[in-house]
N, C-alpha and C. Protein backbone atom coordinates (compact mmCIF):
# COMPACT_ATOMS: atom_id res chain seq x y z
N UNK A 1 -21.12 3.73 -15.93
CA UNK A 1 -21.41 4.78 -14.98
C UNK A 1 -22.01 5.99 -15.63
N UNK A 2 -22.27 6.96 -14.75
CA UNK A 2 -23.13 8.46 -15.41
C UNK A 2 -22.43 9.58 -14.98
N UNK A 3 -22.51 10.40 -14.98
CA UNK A 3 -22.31 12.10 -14.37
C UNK A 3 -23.64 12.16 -14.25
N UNK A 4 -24.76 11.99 -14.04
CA UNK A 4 -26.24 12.31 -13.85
C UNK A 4 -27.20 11.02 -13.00
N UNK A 5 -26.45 10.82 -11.74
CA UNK A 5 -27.36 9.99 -10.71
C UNK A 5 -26.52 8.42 -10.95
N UNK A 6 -26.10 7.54 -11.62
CA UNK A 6 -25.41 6.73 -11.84
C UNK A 6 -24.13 6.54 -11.08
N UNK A 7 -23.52 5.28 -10.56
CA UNK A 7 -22.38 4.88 -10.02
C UNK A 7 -21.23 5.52 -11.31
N UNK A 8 -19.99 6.18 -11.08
CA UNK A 8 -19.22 6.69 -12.00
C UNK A 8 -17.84 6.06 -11.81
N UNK A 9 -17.26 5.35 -12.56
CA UNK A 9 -16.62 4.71 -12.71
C UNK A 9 -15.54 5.36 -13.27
N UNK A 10 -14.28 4.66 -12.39
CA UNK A 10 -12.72 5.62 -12.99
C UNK A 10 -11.68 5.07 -12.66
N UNK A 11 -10.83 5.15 -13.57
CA UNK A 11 -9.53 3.99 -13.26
C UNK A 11 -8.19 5.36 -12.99
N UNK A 12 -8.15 4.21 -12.08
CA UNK A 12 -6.59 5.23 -11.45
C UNK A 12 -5.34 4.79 -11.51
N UNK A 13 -4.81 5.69 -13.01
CA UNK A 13 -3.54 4.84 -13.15
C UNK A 13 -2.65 5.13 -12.69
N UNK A 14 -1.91 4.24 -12.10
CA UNK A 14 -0.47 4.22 -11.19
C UNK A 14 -0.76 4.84 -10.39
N UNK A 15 -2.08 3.81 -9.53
CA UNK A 15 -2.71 3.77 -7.97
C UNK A 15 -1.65 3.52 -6.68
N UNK A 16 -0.48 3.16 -7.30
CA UNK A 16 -0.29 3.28 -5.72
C UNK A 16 -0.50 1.97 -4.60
N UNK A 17 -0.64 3.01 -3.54
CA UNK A 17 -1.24 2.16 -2.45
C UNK A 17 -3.01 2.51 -2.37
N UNK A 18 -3.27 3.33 -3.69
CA UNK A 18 -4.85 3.44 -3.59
C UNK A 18 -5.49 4.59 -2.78
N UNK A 19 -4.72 5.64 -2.27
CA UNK A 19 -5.13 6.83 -1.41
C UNK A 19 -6.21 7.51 -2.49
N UNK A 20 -5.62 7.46 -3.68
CA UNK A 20 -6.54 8.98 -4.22
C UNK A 20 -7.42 8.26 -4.35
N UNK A 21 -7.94 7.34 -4.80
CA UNK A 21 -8.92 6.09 -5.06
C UNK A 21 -10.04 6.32 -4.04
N UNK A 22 -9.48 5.84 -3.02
CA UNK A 22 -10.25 5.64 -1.76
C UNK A 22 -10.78 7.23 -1.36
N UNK A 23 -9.81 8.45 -1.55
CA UNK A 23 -10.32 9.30 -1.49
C UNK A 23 -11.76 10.27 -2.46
N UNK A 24 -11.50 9.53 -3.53
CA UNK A 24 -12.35 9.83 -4.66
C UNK A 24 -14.11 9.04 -4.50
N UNK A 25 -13.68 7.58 -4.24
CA UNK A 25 -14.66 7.07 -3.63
C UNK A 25 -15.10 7.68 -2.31
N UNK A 26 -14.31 8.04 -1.09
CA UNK A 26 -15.34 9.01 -0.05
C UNK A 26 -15.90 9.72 0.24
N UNK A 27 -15.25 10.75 -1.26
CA UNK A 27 -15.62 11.87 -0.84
C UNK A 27 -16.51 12.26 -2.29
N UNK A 28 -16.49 11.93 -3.52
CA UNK A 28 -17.07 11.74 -4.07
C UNK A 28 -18.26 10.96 -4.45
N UNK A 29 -18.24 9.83 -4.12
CA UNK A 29 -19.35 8.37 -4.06
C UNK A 29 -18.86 7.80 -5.67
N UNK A 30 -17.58 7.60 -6.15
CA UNK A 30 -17.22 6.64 -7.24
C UNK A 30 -16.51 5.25 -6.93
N UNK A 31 -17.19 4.76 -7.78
CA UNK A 31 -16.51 3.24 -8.11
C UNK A 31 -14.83 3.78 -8.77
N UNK A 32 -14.11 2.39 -8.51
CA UNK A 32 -12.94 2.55 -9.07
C UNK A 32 -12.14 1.26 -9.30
N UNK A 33 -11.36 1.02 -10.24
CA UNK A 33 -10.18 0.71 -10.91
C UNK A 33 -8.71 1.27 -10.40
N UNK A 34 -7.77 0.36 -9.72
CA UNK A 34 -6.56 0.73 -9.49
C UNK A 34 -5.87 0.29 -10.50
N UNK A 35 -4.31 0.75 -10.68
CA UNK A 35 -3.40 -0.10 -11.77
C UNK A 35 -2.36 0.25 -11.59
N UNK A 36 -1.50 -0.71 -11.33
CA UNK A 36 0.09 -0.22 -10.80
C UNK A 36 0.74 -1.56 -11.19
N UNK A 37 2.26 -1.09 -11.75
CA UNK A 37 3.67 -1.89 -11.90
C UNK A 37 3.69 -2.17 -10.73
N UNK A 38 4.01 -1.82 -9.26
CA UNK A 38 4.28 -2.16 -7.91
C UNK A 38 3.09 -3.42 -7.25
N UNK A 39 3.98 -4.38 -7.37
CA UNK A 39 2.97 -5.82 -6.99
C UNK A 39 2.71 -5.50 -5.19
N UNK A 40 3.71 -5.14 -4.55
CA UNK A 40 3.71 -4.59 -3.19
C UNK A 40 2.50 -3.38 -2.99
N UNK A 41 2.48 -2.85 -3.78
CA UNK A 41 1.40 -1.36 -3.21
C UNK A 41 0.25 -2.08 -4.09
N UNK A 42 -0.01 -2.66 -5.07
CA UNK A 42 -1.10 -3.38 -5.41
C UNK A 42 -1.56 -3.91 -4.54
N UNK A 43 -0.78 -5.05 -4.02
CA UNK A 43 -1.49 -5.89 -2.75
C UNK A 43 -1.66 -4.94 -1.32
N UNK A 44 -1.23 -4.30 -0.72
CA UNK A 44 -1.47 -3.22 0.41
C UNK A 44 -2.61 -2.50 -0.25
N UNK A 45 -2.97 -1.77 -1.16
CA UNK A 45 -4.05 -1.14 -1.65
C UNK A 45 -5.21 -2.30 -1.65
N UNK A 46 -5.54 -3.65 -2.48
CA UNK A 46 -6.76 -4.27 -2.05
C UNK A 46 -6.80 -4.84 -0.79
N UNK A 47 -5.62 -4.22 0.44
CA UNK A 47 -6.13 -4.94 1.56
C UNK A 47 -6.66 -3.72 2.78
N UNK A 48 -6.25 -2.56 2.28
CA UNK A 48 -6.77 -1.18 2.88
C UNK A 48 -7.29 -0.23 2.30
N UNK A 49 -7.43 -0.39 1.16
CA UNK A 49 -8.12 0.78 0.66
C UNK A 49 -9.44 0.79 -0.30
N UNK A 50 -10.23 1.55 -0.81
CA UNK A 50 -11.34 1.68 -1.22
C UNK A 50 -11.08 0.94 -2.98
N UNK A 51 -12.06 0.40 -3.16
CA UNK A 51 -11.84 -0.03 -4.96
C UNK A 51 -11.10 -1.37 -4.88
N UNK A 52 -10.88 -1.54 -6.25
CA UNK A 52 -10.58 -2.66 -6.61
C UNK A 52 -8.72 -2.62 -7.28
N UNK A 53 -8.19 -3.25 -7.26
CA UNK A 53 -6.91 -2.58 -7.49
C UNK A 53 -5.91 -3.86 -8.11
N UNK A 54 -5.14 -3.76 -9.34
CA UNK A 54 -4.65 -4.94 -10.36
C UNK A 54 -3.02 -4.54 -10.70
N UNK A 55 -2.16 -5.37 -10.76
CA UNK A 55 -0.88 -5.40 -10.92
C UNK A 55 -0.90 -5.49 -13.10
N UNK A 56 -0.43 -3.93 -13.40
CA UNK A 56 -0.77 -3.85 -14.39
C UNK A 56 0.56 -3.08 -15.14
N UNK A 57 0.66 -3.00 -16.19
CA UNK A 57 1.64 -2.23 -17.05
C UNK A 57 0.48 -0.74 -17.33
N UNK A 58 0.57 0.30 -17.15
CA UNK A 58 -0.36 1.26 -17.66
C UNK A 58 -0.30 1.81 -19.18
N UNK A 59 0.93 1.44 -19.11
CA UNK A 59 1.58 1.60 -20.69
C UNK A 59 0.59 0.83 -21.88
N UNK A 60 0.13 -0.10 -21.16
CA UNK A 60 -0.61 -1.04 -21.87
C UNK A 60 -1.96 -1.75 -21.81
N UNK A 61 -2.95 -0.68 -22.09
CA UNK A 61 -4.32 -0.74 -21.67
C UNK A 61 -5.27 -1.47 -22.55
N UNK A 62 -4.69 -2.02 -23.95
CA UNK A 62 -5.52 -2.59 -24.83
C UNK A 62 -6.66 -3.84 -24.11
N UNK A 63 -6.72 -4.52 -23.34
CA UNK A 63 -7.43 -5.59 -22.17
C UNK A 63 -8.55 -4.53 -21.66
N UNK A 64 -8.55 -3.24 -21.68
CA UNK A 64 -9.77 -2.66 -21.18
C UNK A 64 -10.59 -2.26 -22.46
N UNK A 65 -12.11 -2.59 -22.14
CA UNK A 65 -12.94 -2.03 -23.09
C UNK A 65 -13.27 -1.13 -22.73
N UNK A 66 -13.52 -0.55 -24.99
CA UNK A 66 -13.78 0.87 -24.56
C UNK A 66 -14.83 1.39 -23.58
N UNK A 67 -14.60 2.39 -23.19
CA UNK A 67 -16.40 3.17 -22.40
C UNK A 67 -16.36 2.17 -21.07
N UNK A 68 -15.25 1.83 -20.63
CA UNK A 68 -15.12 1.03 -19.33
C UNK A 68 -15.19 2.28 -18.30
N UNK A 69 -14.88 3.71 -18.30
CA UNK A 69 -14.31 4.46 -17.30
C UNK A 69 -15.42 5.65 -17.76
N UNK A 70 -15.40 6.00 -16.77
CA UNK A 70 -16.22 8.24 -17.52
C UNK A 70 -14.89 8.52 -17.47
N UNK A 71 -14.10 8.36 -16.14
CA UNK A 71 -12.96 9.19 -15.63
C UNK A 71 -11.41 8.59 -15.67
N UNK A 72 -10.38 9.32 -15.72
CA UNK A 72 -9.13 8.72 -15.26
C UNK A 72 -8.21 9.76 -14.36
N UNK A 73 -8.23 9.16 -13.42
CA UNK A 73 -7.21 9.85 -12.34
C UNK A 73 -5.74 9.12 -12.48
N UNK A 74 -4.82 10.30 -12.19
CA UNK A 74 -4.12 10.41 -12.08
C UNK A 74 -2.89 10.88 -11.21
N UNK A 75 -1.69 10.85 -10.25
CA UNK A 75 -1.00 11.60 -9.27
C UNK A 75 0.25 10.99 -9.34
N UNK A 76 0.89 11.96 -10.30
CA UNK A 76 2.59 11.93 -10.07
C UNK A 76 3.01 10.21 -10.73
N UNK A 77 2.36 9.66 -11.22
CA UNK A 77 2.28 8.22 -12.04
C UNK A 77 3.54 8.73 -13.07
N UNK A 78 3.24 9.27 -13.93
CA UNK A 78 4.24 10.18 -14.80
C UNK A 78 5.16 10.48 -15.00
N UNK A 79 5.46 10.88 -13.69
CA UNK A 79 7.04 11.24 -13.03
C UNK A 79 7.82 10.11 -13.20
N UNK A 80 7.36 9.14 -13.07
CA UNK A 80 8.10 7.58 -13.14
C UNK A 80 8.58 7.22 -14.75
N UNK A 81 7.83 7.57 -15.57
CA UNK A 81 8.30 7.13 -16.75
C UNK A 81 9.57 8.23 -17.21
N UNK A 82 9.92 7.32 -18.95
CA UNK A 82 11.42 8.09 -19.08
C UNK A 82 10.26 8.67 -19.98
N UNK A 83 11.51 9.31 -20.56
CA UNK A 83 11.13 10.65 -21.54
C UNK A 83 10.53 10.24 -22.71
N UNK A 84 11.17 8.78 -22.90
CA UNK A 84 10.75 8.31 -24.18
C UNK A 84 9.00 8.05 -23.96
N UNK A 85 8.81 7.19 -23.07
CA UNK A 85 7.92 6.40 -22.93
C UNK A 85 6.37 7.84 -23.02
């Protein structure tokens, strides 16, 4: 993807049911990457919402190549982990 006329590409970790996603894609015009522990809001997100969306550990991104994303969104994903992590 680009910041200068190009489709912009961005993974959204611990998507959810895919709201900010879908919102980022409407209102912005980006492609997207979902990724969530929750196999339930994974599957509800690729059946209503914008992007593409994968039952994933976020903890553990080594499977993505580099320069896959410009962007990474994020919302309250965080809150979920412990202190350690």
């Amino acid at each position: 993807g680009s910041w200068h006329g190009g489709l912009v590409e961005v993974l959204d970790w611990g998507s959810g049911c895919g709201h900010k996603l879908s919102w980022a894609a409407a209102l912005f015009g980006v492609d997207g990457l979902g990724i969530d522990v929750v196999l339930d809001s994974v599957d509800w997100a690729n059946k209503h919402s914008i992007g593409k969306f994968c039952f994933s550990d976020g903890r553990a991104l080594g499977w993505v190549p580099e320069d896959s994303f410009d962007a990474v969104i994020s919302f309250a994903a965080l809150l979920h982990l412990l202190v350690e992590e």
